[in-house]
Protein backbone atom coordinates (compact mmCIF):
# COMPACT_ATOMS: atom_id res chain seq x y z
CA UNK A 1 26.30 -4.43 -5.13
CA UNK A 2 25.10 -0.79 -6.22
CA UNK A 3 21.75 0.31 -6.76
CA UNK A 4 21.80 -0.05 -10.71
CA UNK A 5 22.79 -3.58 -10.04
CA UNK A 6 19.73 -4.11 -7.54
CA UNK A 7 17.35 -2.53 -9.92
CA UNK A 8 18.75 -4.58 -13.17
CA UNK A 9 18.50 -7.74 -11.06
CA UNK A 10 14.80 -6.52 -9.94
CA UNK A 11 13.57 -6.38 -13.18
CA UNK A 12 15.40 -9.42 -14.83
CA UNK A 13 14.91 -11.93 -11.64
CA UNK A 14 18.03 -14.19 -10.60
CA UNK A 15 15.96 -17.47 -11.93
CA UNK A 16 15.96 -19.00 -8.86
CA UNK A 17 12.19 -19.78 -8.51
CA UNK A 18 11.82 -18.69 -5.16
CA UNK A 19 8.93 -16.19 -4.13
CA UNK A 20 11.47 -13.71 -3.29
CA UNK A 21 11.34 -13.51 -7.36
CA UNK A 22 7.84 -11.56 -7.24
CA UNK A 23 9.58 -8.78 -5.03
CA UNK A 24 12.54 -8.83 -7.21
CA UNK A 25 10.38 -8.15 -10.18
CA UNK A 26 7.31 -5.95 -8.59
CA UNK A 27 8.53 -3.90 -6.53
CA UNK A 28 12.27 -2.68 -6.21
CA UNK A 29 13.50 -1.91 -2.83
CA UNK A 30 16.80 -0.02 -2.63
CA UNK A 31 20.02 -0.52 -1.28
CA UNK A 32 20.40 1.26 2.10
CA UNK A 33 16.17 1.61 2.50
CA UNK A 34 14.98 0.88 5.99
CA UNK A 35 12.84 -2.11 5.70
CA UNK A 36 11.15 -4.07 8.71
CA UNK A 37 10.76 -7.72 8.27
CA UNK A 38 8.01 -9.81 10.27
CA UNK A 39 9.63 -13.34 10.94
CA UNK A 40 7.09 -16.70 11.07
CA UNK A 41 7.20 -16.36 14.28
CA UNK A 42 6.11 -12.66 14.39
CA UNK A 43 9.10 -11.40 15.33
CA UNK A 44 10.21 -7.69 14.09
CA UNK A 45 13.62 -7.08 12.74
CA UNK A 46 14.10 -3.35 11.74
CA UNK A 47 17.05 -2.90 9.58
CA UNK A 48 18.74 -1.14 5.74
CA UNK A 49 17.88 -3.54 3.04
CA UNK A 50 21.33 -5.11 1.56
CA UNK A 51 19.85 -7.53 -1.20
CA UNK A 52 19.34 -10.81 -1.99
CA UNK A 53 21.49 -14.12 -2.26
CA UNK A 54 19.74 -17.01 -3.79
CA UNK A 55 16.51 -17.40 -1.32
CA UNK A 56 17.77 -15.72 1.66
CA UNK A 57 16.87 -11.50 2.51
CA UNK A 58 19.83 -9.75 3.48
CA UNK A 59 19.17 -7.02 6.14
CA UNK A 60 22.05 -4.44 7.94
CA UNK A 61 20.64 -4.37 11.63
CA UNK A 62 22.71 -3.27 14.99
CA UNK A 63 23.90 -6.25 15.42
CA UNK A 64 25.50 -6.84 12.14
CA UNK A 65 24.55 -8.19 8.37
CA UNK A 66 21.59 -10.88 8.94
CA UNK A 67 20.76 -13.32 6.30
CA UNK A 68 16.88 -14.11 6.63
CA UNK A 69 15.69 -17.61 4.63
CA UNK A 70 12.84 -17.11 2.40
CA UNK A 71 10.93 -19.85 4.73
CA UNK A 72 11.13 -17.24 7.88
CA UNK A 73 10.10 -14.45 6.03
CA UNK A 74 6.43 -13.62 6.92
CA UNK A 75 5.84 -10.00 5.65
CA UNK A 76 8.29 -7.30 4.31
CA UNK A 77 7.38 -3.63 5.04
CA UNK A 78 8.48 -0.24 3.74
CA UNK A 79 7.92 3.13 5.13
CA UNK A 80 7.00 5.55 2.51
CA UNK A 81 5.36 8.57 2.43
CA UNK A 82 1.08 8.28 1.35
CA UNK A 83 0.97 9.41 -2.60
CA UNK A 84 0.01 13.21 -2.60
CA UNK A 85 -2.01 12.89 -5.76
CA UNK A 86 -4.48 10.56 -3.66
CA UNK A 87 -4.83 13.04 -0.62
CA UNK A 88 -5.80 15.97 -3.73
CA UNK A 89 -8.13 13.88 -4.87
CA UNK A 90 -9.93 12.33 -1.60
CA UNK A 91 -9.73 16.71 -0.59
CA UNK A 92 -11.54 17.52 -3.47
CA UNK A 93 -14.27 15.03 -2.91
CA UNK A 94 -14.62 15.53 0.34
CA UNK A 95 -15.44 19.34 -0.75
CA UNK A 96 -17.24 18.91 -3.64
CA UNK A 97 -20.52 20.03 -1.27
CA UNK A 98 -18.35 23.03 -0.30
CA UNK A 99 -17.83 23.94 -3.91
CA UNK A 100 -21.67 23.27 -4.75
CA UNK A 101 -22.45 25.96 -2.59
CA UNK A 102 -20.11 28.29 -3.38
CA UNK A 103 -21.29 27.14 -6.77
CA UNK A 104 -24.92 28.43 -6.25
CA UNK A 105 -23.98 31.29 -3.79
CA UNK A 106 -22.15 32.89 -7.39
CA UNK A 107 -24.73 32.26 -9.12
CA UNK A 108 -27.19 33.86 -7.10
CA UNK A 109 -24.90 37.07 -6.62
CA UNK A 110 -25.40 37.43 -10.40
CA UNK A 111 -21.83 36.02 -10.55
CA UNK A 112 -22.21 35.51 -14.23
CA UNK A 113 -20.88 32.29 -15.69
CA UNK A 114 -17.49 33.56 -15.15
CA UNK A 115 -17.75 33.71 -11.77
CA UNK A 116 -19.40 30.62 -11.41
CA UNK A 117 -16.86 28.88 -13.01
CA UNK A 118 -14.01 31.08 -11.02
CA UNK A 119 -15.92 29.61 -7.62
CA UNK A 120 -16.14 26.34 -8.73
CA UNK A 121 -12.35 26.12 -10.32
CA UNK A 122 -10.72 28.14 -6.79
CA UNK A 123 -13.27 25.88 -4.65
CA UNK A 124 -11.60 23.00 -6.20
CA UNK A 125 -8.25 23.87 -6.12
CA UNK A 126 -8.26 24.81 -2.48
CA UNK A 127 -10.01 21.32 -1.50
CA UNK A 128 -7.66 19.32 -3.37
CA UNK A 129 -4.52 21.50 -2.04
CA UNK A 130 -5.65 21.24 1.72
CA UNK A 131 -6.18 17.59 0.59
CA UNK A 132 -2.47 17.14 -0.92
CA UNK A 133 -1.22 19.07 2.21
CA UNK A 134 -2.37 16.45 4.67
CA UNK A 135 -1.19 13.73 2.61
CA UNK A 136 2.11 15.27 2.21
CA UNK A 137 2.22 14.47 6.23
CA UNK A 138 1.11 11.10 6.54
CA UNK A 139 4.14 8.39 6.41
CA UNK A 140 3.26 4.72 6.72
CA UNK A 141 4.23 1.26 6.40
CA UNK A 142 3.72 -0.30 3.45
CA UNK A 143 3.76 -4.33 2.86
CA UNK A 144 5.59 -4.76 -0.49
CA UNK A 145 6.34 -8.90 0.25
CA UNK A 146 3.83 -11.44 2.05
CA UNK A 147 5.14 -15.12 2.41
CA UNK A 148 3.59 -17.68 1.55
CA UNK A 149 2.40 -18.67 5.12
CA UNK A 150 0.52 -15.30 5.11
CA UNK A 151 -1.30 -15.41 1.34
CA UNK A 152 -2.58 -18.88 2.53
CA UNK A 153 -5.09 -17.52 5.07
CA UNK A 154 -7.14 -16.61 2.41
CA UNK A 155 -9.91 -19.22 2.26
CA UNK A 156 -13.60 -19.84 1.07
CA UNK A 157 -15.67 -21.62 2.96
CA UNK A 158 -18.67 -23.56 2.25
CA UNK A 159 -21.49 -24.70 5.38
CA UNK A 160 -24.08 -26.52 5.11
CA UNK A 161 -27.10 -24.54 7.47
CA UNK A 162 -30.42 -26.40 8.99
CA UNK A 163 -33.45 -24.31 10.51
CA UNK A 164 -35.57 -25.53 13.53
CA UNK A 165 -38.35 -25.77 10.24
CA UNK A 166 -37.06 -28.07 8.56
CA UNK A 167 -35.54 -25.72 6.10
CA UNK A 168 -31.90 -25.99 4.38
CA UNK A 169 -29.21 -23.90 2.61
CA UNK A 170 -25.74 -23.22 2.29
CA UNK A 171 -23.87 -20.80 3.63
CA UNK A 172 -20.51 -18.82 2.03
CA UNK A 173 -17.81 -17.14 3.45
CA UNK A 174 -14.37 -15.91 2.27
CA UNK A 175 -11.44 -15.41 5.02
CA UNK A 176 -8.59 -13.44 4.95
């Protein structure tokens, strides 16, 4: 099956009403991409992505082609490079001080309000580019599928609580 194929199948879904059909539609993983799958059990397989056939993940380890039930599948994850556009962004908030006082050391040079706005636009730039640069390096696993064993953790809970006073309340909590 090519890539076109995968991706037209992706968007469409295959109608088989299986949860496999959010990952199909969300988020298209392609042919050949190395994909690690976290059984129920917790086991890792590491493997190229092949496709899908009816509720079953089809995965190209060492060993051979391995057809993984939807049942077994715990968590799907994808190693992808972090976006760059976040890392210029979280660099040029982390040096928005830096440019503040480059900011007011122009303007105390008599900088002019060209040169105020020249050290605030290369501050900036240079935070956001150091930012993007570090970014650029950082590869990590993403998880683009959870079964449903996983999304079930999630759970509110409501206790009741007593004090030694005589006192009484409730108590909330969320799990996950």
């Amino acid at each position: 099956m090519t890539g076109t194929a995968l991706c037209l199948m992706a968007l469409l879904g295959t109608g088989s009403g299986s949860a496999f059909d959010g990952l199909r539609r969300g988020y298209v993983l392609a042919t050949g991409e190395e994909i690690r799958v976290v059984e129920r059990d917790r086991r890792s397989i590491r493997g190229a992505f092949r496709g899908f056939e009816e509720d079953r993940l089809l995965i190209a380890t060492g060993d051979g082609l391995r057809s993984i039930a939807e049942a077994d599948v715990r968590e799907i994850r994808v190693r992808r490079p972090d976006p760059v556009w976040n890392g210029a962004l979280n660099g040029l908030l982390a040096g928005i001080p830096l440019v503040i006082l480059n900011v007011v050391y122009a303007a105390g040079e008599t900088a002019g309000a060209d040169g105020v706005l020249v050290a605030a636009v290369l501050g900036g730039g240079m935070c956001a580019a150091i930012g993007a640069g570090v970014d650029a390096l950082i590869v990590g696993e993403r998880s683009v599928y959870r079964g449903p064993a996983v999304a079930s953790t999630r759970e509110w809970r409501l206790a009741p609580i007593a004090t030694a006073g005589g006192g009484a309340g409730l108590a909330l909590g969320f799990r996950f």
